[in-house]
Protein backbone atom coordinates (compact mmCIF):
# COMPACT_ATOMS: atom_id res chain seq x y z
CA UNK A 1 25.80 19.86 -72.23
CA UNK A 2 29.74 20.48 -71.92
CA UNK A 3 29.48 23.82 -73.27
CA UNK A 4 26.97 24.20 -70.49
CA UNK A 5 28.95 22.53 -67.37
CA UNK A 6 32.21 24.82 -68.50
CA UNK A 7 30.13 28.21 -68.38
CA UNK A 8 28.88 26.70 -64.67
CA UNK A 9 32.42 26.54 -63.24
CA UNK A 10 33.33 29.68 -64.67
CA UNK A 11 30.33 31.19 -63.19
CA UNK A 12 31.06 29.51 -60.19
CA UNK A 13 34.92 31.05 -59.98
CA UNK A 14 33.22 34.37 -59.98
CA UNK A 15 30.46 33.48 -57.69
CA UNK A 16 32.78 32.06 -54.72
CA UNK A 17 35.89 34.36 -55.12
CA UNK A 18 39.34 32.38 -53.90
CA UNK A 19 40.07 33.80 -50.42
CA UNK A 20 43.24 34.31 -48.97
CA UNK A 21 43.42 33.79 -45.51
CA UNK A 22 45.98 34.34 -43.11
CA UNK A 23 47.19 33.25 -39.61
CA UNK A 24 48.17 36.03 -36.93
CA UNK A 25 50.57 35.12 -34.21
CA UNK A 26 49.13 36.15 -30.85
CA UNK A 27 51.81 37.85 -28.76
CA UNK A 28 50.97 37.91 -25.24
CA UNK A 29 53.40 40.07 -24.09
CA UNK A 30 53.94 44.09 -23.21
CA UNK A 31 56.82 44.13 -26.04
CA UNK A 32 56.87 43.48 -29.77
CA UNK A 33 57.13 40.75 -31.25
CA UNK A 34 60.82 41.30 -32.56
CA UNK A 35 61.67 42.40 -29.24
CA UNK A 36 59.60 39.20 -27.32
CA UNK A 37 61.38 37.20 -29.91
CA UNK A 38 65.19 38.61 -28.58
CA UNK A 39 64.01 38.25 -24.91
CA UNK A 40 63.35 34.67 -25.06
CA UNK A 41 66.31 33.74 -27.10
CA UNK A 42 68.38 35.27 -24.52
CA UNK A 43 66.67 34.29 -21.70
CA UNK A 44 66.41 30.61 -22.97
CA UNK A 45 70.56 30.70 -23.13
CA UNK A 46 70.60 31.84 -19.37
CA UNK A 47 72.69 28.96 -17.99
CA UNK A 48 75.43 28.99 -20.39
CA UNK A 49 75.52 32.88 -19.81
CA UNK A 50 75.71 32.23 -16.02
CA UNK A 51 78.35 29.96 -16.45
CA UNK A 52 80.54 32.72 -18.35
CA UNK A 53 79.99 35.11 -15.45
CA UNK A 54 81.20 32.48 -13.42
CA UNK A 55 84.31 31.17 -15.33
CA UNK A 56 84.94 35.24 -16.31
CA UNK A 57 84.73 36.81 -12.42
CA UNK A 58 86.44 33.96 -10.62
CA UNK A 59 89.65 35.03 -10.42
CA UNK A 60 88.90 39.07 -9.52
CA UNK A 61 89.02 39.19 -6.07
CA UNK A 62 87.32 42.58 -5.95
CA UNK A 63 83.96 40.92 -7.59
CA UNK A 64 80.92 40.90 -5.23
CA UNK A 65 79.29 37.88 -4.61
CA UNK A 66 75.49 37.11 -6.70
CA UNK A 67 76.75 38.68 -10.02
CA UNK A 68 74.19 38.35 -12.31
CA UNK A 69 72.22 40.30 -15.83
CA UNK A 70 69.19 40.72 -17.23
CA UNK A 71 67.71 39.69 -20.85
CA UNK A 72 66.69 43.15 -21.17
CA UNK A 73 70.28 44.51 -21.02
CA UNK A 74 71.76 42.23 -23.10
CA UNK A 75 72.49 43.32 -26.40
CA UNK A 76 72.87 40.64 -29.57
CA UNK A 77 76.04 41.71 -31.69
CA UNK A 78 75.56 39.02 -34.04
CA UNK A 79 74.36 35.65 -35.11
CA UNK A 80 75.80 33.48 -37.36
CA UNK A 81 74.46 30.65 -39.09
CA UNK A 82 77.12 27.44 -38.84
CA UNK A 83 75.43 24.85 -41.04
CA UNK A 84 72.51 26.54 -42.99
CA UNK A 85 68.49 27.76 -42.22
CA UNK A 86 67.40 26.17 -39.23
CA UNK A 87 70.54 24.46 -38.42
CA UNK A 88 73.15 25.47 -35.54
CA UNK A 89 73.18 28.97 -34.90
CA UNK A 90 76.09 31.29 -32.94
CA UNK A 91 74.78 34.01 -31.29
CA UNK A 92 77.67 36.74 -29.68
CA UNK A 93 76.16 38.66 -26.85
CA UNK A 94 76.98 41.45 -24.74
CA UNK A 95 76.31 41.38 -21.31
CA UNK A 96 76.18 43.82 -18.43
CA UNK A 97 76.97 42.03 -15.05
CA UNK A 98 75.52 44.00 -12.26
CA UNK A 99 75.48 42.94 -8.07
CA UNK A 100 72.61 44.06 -5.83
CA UNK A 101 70.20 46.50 -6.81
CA UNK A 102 71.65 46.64 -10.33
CA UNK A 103 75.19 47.95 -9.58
CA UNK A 104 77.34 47.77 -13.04
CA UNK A 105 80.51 45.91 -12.38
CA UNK A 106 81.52 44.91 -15.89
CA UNK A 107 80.98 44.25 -20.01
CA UNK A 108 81.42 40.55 -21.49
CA UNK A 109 81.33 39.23 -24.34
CA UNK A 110 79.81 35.84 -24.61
CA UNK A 111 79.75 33.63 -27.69
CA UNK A 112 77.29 30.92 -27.16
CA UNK A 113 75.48 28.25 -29.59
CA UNK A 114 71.57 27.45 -29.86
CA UNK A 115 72.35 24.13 -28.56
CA UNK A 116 73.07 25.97 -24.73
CA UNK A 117 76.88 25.37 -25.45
CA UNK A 118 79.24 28.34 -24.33
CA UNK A 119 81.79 28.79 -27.28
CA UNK A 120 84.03 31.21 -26.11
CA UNK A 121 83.65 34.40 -23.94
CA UNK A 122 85.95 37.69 -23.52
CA UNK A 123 86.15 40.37 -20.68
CA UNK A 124 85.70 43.72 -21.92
CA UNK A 125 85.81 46.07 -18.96
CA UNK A 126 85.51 46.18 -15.51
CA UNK A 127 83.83 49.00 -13.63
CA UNK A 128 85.42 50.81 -10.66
């Protein structure tokens, strides 16, 4: 009898084969996911970003009023990892200020952390 319940669970190892299955993340978007990924990291760290425009263009008195950017523009230049994986992350970002119908009027650099906190930020040029 054992000889004949080990041959049924081989048999039944062949007979129902172990199947791997996978999820698939659904990316409703028009990018790719790496890309979707990047835009909503950025965009999620909007205010502190707004605030560096702010504290960065406040004392040019040639800046035009409603400076703004756009997730799309900004590049990431580098993310660092302050306390380990899935801790507190620094992200340094490059940003393209631009008034009215996307007018360049500078380059930043903005060093902000995952928690929305602005760490430091530096002007890089101003255009004429």
């Amino acid at each position: 009898m054992k000889k004949f319940s080990v041959m049924f669970m081989i048999g039944l190892l062949f007979v129902f084969p172990n199947l791997t299955v996978n999820a698939k993340t659904i990316n409703e978007s028009d990018t790719e996911l790496c890309e979707t990924l990047k835009y909503a990291l950025i965009g999620s760290l909007r205010e502190p970003v707004d605030k560096a425009i702010v504290e960065i263009y406040k004392d040019d008195k040639n800046a035009p009023e409603g400076l703004t950017w756009a997730t799309y523009d900004t590049e990431i230049l580098k993310i660092k990892q302050v306390y380990g994986v899935g801790g507190l992350y620094e992200l340094t970002l490059k940003i393209y200020p631009y008034y009215q119908a996307h007018m360049s009027y500078g380059e930043d650099e903005v060093v902000i952390n995952t928690m929305g906190e602005l760490i430091s930020f530096t002007h890089l040029k101003t255009y004429p």
